[in-house]
N, C-alpha and C. Protein backbone atom coordinates (compact mmCIF):
# COMPACT_ATOMS: atom_id res chain seq x y z
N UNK A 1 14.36 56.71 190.20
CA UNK A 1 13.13 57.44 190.22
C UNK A 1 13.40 58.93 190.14
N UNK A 2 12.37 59.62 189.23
CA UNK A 2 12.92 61.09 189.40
C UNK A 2 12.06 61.85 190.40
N UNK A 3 12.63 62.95 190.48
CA UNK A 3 11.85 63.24 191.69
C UNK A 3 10.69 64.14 191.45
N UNK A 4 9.50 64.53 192.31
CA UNK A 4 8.46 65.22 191.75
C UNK A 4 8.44 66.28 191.56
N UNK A 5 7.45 67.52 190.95
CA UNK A 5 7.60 68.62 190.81
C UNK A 5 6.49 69.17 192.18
N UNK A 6 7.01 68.88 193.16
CA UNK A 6 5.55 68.81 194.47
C UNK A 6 5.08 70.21 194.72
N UNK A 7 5.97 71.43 194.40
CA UNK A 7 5.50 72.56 194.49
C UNK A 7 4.09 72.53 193.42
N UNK A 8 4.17 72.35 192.13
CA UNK A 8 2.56 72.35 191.07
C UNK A 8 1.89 71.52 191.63
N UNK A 9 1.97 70.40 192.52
CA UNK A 9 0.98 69.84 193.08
C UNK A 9 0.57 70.48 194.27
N UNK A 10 1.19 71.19 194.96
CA UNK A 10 0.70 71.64 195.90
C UNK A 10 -0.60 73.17 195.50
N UNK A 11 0.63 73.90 194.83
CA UNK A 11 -0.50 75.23 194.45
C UNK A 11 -1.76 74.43 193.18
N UNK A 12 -2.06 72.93 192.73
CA UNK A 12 -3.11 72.73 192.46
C UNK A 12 -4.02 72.26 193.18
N UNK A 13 -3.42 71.92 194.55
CA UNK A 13 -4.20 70.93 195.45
C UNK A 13 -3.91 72.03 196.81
N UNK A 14 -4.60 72.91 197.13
CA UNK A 14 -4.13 73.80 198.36
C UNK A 14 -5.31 73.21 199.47
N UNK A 15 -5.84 72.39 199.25
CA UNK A 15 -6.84 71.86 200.28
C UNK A 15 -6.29 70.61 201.20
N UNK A 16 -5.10 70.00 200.30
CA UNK A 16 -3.78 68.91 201.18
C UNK A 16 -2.92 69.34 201.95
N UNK A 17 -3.18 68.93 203.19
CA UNK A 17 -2.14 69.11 203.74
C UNK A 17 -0.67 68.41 203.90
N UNK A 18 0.23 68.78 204.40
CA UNK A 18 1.85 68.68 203.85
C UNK A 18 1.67 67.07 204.59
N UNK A 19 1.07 67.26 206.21
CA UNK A 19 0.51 65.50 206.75
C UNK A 19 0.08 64.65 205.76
N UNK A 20 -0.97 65.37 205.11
CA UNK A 20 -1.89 64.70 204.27
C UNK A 20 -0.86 63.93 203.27
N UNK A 21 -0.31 64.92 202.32
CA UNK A 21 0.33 64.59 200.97
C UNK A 21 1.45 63.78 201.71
N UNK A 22 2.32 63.94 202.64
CA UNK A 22 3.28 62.71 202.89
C UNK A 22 2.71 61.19 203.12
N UNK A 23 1.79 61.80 203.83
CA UNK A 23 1.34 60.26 204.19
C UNK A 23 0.59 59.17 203.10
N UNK A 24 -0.11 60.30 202.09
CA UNK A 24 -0.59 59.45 200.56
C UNK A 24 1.03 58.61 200.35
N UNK A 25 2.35 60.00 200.00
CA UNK A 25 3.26 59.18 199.18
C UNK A 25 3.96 57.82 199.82
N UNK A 26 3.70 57.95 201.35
CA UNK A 26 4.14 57.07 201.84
C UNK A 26 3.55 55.70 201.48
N UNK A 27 2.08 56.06 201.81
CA UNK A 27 1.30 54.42 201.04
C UNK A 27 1.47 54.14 199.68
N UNK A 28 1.39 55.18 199.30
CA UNK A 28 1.38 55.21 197.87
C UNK A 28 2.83 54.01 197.27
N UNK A 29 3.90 54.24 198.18
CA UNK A 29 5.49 53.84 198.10
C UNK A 29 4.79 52.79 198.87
N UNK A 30 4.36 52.33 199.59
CA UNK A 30 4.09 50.80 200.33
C UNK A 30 3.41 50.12 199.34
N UNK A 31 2.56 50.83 198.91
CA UNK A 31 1.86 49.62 197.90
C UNK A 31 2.34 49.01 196.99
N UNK A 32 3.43 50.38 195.88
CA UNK A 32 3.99 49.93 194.86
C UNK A 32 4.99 48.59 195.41
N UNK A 33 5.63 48.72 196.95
CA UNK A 33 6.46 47.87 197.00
C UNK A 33 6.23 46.20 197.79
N UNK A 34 4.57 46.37 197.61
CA UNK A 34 3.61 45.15 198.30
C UNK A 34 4.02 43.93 197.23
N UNK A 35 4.17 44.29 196.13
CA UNK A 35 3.91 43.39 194.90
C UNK A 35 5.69 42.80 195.03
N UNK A 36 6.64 43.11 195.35
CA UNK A 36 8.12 43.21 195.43
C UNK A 36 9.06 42.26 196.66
N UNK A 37 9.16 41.15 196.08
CA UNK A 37 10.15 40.36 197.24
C UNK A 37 11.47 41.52 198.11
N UNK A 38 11.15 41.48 199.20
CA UNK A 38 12.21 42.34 200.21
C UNK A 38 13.42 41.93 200.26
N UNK A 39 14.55 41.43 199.81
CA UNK A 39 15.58 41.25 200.21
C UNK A 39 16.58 42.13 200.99
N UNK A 40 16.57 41.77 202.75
CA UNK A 40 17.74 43.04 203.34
C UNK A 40 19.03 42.30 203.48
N UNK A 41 19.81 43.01 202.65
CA UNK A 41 21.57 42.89 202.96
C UNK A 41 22.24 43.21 204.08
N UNK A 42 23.00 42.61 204.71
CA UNK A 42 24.05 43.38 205.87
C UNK A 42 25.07 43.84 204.65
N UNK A 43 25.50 44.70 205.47
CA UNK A 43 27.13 45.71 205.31
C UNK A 43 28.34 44.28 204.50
N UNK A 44 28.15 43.51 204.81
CA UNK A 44 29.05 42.31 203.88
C UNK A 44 28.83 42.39 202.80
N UNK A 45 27.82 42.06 202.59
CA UNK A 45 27.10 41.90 201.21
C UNK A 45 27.33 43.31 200.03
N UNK A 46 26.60 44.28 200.62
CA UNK A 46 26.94 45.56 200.04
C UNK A 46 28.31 45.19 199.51
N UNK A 47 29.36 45.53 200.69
CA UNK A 47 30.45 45.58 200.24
C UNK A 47 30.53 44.76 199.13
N UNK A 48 30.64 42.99 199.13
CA UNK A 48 30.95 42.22 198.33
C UNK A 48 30.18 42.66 197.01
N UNK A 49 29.10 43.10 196.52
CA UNK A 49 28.63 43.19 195.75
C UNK A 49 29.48 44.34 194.58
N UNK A 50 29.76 45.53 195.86
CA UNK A 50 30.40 46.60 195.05
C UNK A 50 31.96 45.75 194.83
N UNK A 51 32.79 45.04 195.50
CA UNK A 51 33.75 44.26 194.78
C UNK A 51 33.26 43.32 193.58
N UNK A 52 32.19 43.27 193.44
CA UNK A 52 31.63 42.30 191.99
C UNK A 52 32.29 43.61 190.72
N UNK A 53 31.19 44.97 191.31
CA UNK A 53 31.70 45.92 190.66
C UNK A 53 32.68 46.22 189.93
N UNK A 54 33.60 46.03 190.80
CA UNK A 54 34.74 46.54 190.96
C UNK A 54 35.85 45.29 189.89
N UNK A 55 35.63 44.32 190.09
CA UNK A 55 35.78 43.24 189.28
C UNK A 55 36.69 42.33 190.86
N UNK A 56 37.00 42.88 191.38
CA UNK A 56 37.77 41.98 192.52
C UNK A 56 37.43 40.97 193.54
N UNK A 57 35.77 40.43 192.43
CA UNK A 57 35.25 39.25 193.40
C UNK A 57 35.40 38.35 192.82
N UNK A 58 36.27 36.49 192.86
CA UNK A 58 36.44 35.68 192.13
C UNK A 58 35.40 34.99 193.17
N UNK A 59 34.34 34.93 193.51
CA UNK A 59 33.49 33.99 194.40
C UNK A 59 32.68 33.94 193.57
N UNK A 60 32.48 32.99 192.77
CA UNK A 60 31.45 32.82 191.73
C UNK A 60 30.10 32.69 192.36
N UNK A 61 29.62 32.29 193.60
CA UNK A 61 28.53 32.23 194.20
C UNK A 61 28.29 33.66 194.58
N UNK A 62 28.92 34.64 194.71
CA UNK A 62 28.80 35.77 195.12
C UNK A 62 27.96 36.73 193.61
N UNK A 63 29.32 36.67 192.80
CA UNK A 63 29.25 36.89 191.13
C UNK A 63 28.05 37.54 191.25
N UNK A 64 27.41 35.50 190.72
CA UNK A 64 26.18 35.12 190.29
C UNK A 64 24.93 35.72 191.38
N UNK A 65 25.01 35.68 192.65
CA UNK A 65 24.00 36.28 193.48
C UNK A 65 23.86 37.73 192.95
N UNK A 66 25.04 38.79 192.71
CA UNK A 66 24.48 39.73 192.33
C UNK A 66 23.45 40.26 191.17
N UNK A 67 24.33 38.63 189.87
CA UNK A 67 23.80 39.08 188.49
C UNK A 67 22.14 38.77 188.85
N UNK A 68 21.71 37.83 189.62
CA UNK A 68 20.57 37.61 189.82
C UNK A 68 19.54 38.56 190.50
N UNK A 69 20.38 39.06 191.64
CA UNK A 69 19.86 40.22 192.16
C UNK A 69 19.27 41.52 191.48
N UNK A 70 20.44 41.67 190.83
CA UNK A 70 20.28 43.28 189.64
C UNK A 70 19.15 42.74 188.48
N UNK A 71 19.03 41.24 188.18
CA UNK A 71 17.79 40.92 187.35
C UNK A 71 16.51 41.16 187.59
N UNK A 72 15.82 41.05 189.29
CA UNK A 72 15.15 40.82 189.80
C UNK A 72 14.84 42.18 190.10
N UNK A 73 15.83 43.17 190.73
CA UNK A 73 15.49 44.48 191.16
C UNK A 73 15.21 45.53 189.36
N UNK A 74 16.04 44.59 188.60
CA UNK A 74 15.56 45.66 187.53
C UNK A 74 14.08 45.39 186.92
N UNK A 75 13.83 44.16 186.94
CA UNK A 75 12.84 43.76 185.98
C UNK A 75 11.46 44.68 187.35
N UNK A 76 11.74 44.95 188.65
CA UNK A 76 10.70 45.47 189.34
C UNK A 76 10.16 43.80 190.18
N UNK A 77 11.08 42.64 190.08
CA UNK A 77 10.16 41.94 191.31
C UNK A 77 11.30 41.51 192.71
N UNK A 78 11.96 42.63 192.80
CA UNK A 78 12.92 42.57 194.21
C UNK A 78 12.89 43.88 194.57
N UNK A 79 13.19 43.76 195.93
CA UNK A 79 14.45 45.64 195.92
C UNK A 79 14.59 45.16 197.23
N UNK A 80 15.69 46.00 197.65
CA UNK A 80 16.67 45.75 198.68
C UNK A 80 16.76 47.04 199.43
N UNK A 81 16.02 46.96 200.10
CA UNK A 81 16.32 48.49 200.99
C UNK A 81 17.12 48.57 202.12
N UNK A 82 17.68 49.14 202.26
CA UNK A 82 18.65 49.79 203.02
C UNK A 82 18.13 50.06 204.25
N UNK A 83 18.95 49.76 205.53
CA UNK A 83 18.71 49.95 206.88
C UNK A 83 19.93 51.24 207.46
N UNK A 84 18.94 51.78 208.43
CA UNK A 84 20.30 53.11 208.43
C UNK A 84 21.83 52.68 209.36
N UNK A 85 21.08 51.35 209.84
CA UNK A 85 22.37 50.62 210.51
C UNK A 85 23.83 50.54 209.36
N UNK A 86 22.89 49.66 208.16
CA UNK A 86 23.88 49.62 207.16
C UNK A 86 24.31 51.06 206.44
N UNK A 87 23.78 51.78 206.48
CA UNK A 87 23.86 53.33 206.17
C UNK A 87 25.07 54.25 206.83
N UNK A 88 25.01 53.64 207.76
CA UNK A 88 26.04 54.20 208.91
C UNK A 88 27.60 53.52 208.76
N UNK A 89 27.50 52.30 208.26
CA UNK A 89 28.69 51.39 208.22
C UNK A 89 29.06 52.02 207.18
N UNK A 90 28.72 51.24 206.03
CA UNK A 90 28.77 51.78 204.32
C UNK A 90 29.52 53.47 204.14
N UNK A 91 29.00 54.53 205.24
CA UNK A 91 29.36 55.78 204.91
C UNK A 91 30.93 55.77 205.74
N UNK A 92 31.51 54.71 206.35
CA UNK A 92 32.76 54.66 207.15
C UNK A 92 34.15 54.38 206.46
N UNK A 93 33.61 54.21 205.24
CA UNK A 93 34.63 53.89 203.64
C UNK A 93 35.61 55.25 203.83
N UNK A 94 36.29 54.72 203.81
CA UNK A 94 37.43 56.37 204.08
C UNK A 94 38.14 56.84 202.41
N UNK A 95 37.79 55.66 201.43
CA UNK A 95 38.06 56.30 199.63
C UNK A 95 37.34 56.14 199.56
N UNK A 96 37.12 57.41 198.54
CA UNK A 96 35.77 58.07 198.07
C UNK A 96 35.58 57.18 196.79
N UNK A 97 36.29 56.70 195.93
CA UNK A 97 36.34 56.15 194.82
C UNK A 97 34.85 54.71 195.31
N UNK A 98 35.68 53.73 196.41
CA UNK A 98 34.80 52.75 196.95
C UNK A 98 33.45 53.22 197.18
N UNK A 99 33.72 54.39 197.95
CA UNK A 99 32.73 54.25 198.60
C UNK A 99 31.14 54.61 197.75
N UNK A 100 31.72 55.51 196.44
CA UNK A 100 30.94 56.17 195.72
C UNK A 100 30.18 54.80 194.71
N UNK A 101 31.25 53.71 194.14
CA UNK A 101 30.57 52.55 193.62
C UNK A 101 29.70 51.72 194.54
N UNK A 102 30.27 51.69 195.75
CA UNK A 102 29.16 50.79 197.05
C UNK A 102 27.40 52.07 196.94
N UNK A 103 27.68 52.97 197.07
CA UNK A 103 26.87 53.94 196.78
C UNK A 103 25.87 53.36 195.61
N UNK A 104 26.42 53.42 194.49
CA UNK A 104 26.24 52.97 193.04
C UNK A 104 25.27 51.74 193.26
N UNK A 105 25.97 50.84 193.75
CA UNK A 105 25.28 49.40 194.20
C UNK A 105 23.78 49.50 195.14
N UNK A 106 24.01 50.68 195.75
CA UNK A 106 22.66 50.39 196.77
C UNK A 106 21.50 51.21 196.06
N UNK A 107 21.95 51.92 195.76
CA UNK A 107 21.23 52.98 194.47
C UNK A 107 20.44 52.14 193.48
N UNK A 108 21.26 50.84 193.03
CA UNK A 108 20.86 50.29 191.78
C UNK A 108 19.21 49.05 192.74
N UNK A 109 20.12 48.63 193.71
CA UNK A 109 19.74 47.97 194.20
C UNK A 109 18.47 47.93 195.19
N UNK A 110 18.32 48.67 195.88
CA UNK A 110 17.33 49.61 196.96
C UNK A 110 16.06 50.64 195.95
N UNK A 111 16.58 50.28 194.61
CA UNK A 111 15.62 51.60 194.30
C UNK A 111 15.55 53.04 195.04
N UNK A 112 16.78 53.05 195.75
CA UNK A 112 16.41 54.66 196.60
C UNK A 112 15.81 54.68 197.51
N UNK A 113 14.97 52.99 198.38
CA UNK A 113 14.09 53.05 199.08
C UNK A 113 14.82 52.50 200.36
N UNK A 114 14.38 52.82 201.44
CA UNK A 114 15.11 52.62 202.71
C UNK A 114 13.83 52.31 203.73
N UNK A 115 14.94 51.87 204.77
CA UNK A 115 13.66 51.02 205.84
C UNK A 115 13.42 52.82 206.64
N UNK A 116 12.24 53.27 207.44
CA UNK A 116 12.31 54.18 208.34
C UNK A 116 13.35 53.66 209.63
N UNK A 117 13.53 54.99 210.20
CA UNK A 117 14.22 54.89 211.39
C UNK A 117 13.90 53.73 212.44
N UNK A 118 15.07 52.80 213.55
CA UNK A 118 14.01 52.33 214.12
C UNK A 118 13.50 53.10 215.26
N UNK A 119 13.66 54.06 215.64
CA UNK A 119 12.90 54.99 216.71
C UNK A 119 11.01 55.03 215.78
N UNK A 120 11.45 55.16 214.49
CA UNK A 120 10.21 55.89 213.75
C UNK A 120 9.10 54.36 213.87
N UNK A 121 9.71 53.20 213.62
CA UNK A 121 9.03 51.72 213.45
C UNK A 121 8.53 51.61 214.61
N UNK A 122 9.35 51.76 216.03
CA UNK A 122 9.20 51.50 217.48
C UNK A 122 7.51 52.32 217.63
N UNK A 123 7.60 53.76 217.02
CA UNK A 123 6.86 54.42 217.33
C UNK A 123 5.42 53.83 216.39
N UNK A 124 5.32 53.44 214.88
CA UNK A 124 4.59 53.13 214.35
C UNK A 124 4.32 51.82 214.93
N UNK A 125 4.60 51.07 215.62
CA UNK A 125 4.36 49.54 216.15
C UNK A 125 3.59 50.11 217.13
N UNK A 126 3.72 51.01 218.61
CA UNK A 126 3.02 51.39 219.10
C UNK A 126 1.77 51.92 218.66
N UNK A 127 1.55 52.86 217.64
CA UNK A 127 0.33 53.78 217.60
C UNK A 127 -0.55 52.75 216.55
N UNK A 128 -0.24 51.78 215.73
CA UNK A 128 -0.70 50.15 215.32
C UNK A 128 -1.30 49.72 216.52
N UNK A 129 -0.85 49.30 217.37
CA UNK A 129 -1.08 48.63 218.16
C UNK A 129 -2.09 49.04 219.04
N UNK A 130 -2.74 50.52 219.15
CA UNK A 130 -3.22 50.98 220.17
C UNK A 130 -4.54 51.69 219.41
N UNK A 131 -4.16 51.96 217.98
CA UNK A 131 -5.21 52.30 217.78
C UNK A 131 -5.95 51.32 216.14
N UNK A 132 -5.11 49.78 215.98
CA UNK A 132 -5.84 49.46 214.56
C UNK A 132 -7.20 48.85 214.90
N UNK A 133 -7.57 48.27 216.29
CA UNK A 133 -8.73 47.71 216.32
C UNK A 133 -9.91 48.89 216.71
N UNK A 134 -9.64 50.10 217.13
CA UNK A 134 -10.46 51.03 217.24
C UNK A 134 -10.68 51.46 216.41
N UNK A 135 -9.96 51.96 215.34
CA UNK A 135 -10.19 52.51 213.92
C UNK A 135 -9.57 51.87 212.65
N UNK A 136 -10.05 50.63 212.71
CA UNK A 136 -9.57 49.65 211.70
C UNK A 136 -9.61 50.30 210.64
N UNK A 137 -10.46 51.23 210.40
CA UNK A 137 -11.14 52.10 208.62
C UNK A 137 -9.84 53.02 208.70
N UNK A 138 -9.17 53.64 209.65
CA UNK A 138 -8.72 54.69 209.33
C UNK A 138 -7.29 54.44 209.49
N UNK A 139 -6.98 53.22 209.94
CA UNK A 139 -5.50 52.96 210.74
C UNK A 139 -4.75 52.40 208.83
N UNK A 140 -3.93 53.22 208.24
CA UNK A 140 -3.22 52.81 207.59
C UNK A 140 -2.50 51.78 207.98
N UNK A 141 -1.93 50.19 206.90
CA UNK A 141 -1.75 49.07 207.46
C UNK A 141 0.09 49.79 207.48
N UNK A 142 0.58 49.13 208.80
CA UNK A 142 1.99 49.37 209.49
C UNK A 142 2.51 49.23 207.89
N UNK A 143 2.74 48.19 207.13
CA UNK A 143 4.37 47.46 206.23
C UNK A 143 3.85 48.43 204.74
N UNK A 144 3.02 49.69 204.77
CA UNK A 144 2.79 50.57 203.91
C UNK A 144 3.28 52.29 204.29
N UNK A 145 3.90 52.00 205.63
CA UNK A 145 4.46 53.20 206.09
C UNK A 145 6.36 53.20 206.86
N UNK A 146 6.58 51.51 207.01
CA UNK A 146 8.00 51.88 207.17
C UNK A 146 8.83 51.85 205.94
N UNK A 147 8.18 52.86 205.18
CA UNK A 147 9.47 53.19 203.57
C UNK A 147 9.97 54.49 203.72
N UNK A 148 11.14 54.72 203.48
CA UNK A 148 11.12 56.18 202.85
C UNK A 148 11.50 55.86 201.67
N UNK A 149 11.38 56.51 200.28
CA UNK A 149 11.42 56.73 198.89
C UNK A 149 12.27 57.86 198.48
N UNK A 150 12.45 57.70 197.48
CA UNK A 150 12.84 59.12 196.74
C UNK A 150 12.35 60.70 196.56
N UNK A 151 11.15 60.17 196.58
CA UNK A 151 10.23 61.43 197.19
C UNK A 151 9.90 62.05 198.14
């Protein structure tokens, strides 16, 4: 995804606020990814996948899971987002060479899209919870706001 030019949107739209405009792109990124089977990987997988890469996976069940995977995330009916748990492992690659194709893989794979923090979920489960039956009209639905995107 490329990224936006948000400064011309802003000096055309000076009546949005910075709350405002995040929180559109956020739904905006939930919706596109409503239509999209979730598949989350652990830190194994990643890895194994970037050894598909790499050519040093003879696990043909592995192989084939990826070629299927990269079908599904390209054609737009998967993506695989990334948890910062696995974020944290993945960045513990001590060659840069690996670590930059595992990179490559989640990139291809995640679309760039990642789960929010879980402090940030903990907190959106609470303020769901306390305020969707009081302001059902106004309570954006929770699984349209734990994304972050490229944007």
């Amino acid at each position: 995804m490329e990224n936006a030019d948000t400064f011309s949107y802003h000096r055309q739209h000076p009546n949005v606020s910075v709350d405002a405009y995040i929180k559109s792109q956020k739904v905006a990124l939930g919706e596109s990814l409503e239509v999209k089977k979730k598949i989350y990987l652990d830190t194994k997988y990643w890895l194994h996948f970037r050894d598909v890469v790499l050519g040093r996976m003879e696990n043909g069940a592995i192989v084939r899971s990826f070629e299927i995977l990269s079908e599904y995330c390209d054609a737009g009916l998967a993506v695989c987002p990334i948890s910062e748990d696995v974020f944290f492992e993945i960045t513990k690659q001590s060659d840069e060479n690996t670590l930059g194709i595992t990179i490559d893989v989640i990139d291809k794979l995640s679309g760039s899209v990642s789960l929010i923090s879980q402090t940030e979920r903990i907190e959106a489960e609470i303020i769901h919870f306390f305020f969707a039956d009081i302001h059902a009209t106004q309570t954006t639905f929770i699984h349209y706001t734990t994304w972050h995107g490229p944007n």
